[in-house]
C-alpha atoms as a PDB file:
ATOM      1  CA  UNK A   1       0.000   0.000   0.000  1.00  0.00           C
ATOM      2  CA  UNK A   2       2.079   2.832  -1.552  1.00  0.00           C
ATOM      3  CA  UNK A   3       0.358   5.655   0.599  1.00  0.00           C
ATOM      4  CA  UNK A   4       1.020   3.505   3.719  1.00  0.00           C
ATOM      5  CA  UNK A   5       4.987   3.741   2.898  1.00  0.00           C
ATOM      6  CA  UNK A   6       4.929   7.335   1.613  1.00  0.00           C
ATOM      7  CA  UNK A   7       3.287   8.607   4.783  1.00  0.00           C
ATOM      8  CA  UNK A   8       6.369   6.598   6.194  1.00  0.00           C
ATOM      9  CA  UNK A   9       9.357   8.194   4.209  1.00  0.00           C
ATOM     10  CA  UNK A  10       7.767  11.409   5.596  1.00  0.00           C
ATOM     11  CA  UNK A  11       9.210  10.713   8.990  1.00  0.00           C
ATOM     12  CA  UNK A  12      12.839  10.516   9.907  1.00  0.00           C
ATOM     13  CA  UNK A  13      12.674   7.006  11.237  1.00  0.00           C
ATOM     14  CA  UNK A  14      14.153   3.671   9.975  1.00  0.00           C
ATOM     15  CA  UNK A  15      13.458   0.455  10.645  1.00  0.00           C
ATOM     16  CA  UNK A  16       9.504   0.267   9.352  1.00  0.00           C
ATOM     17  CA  UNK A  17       8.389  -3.285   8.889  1.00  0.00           C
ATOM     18  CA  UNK A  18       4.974  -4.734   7.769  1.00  0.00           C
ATOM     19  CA  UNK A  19       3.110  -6.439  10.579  1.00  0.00           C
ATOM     20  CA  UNK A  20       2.351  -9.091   8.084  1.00  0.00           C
ATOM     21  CA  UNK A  21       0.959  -9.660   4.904  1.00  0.00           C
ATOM     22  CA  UNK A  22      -2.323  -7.810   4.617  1.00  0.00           C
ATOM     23  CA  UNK A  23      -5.681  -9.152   5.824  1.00  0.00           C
ATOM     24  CA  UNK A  24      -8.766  -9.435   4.052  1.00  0.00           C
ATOM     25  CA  UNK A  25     -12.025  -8.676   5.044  1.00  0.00           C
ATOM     26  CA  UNK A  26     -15.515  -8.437   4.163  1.00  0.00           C
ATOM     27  CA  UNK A  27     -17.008  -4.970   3.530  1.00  0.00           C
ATOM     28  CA  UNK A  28     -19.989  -3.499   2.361  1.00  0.00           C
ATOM     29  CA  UNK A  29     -23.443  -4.591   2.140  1.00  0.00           C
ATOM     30  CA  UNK A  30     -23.510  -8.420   1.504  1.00  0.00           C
ATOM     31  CA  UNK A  31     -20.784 -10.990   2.107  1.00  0.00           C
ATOM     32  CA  UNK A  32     -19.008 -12.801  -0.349  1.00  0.00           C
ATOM     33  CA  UNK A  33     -19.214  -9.383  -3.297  1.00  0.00           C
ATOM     34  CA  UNK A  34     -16.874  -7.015  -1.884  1.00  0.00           C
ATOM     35  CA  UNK A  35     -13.332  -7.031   0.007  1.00  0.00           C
ATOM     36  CA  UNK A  36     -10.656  -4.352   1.581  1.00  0.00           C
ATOM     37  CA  UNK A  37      -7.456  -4.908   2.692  1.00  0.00           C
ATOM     38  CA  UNK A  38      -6.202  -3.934   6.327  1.00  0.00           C
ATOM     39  CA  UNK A  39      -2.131  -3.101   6.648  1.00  0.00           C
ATOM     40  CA  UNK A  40       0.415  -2.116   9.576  1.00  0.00           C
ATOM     41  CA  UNK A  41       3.592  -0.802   9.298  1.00  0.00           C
ATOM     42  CA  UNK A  42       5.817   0.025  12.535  1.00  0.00           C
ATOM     43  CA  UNK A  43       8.907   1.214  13.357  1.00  0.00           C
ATOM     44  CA  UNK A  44      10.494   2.328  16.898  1.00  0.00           C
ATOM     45  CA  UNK A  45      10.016   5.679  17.653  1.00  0.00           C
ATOM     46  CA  UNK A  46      12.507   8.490  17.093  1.00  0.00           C
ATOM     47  CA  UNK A  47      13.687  10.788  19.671  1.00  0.00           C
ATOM     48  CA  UNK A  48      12.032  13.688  17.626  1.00  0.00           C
ATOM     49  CA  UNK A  49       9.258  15.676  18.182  1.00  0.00           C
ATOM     50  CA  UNK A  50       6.163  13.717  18.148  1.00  0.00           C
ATOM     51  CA  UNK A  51       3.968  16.218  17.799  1.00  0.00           C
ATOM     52  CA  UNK A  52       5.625  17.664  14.327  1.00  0.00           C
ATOM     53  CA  UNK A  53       5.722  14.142  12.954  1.00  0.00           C
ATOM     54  CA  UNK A  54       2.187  13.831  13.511  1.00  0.00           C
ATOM     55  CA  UNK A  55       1.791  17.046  11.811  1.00  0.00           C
ATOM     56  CA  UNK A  56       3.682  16.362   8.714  1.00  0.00           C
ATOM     57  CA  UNK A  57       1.398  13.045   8.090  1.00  0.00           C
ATOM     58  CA  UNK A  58      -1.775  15.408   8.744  1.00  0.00           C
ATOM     59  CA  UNK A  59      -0.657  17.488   6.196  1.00  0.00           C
ATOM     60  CA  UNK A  60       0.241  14.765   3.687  1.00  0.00           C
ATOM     61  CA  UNK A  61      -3.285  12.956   4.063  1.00  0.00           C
ATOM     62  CA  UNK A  62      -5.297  16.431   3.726  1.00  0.00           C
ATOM     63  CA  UNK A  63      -3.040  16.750   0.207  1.00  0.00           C
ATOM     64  CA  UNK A  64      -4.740  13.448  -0.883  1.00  0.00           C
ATOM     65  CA  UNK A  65      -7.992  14.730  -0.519  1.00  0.00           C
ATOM     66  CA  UNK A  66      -8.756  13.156   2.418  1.00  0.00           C
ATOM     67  CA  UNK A  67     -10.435  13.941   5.997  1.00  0.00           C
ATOM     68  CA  UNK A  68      -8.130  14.385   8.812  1.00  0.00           C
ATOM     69  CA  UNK A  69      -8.928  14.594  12.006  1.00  0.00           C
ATOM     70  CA  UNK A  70      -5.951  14.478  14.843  1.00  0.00           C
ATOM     71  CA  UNK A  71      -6.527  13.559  18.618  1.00  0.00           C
ATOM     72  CA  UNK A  72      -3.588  14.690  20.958  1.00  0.00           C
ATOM     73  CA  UNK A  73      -5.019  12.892  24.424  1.00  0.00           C
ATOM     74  CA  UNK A  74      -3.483  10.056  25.857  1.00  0.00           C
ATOM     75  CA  UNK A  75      -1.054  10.232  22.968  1.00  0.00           C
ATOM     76  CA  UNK A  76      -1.037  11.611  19.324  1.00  0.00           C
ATOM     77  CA  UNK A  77      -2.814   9.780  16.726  1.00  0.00           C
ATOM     78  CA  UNK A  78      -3.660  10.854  13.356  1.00  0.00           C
ATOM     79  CA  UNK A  79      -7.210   9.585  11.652  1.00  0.00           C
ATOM     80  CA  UNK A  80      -7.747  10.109   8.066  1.00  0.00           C
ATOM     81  CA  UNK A  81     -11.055   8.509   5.862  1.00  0.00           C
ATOM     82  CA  UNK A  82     -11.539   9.260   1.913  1.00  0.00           C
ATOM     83  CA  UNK A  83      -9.604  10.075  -0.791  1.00  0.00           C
ATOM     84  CA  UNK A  84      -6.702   7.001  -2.455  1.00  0.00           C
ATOM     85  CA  UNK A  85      -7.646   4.586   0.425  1.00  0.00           C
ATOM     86  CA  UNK A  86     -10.935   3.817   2.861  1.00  0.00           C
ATOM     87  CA  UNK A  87      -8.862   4.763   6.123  1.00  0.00           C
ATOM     88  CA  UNK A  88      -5.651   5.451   7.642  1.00  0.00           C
ATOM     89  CA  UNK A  89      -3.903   6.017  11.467  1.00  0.00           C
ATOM     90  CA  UNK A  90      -0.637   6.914  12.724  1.00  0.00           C
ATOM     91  CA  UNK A  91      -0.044   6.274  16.025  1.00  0.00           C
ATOM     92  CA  UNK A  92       3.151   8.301  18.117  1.00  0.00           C
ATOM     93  CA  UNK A  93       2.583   5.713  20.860  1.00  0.00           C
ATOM     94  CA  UNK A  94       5.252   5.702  23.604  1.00  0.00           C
ATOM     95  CA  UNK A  95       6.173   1.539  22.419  1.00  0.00           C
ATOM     96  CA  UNK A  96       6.703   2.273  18.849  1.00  0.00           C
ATOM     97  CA  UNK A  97       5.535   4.407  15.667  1.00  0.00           C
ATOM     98  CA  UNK A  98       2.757   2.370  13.486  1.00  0.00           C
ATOM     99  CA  UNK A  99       0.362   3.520  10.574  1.00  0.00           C
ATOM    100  CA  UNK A 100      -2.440   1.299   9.789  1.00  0.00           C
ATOM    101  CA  UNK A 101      -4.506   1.851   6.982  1.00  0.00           C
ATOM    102  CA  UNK A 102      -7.708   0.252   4.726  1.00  0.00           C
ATOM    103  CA  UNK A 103      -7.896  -0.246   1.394  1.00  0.00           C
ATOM    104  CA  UNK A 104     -11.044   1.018  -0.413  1.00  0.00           C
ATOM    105  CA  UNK A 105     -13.648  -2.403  -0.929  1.00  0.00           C
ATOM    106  CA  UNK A 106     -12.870  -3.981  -4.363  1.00  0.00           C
ATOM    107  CA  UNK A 107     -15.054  -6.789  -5.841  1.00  0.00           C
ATOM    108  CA  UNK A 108     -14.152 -10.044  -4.474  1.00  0.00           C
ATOM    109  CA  UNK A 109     -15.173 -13.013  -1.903  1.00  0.00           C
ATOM    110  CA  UNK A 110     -12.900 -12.620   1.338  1.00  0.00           C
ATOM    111  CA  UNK A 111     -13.754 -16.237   2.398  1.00  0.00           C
ATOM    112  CA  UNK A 112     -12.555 -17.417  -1.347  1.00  0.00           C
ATOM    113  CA  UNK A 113      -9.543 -15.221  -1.177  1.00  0.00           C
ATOM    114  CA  UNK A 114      -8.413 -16.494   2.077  1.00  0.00           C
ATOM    115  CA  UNK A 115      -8.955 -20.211   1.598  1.00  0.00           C
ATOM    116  CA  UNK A 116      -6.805 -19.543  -2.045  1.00  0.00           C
ATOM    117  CA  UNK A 117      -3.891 -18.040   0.101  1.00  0.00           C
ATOM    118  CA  UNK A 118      -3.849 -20.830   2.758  1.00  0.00           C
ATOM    119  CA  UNK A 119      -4.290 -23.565  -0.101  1.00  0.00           C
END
């Protein structure tokens, strides 16, 4: 998910991995005609300002079109919704840095797809 990783370069941090290969899931109306993807991508946290890296991914999402909202209690974590994807976060939690975001639904069968990639 390209706007997963760009949000990423953003930042100066190293060390992002994928939490895994991307789930699929069920959305929309009626099972079985429509799919989106969920993603995570982490890295430990810098010694930066939080607060400014949260800022910079704001600002990148709201370029893209899409809805930003940013909540600063317990922690900072930027919520986005709309535009190239169906939803994204970035969380400045103490533990780590991690972005998780949702494809938009695509046609498809989530049950089929998943029973295809376990064989």
């Amino acid at each position: 998910m390209s706007t997963v990783e760009d949000s990423a370069a953003l930042l100066n941090v190293s060390g992002w991995t994928w939490d895994g290969a991307p789930e699929v899931g069920n959305c929309g109306q009626s099972r079985g005609e429509r799919v989106n993807y969920t993603y995570g991508y982490g890295a430990p946290p810098p010694d930066g300002d939080r607060a400014s890296d949260a800022e910079k991914v704001a600002d990148y999402w709201r370029s893209l079109g899409m809805e930003v909202r940013v909540v600063d209690e317990p922690l900072i974590v930027v919520y986005a919704k709309g535009g190239p994807v169906g939803g994204l976060s970035f969380s400045t939690a103490p533990g780590d840095y991690h972005i998780a975001g949702t494809s938009l639904c695509v046609p498809g069968d989530a049950k089929a797809i998943r029973d295809q990639d376990n064989g």
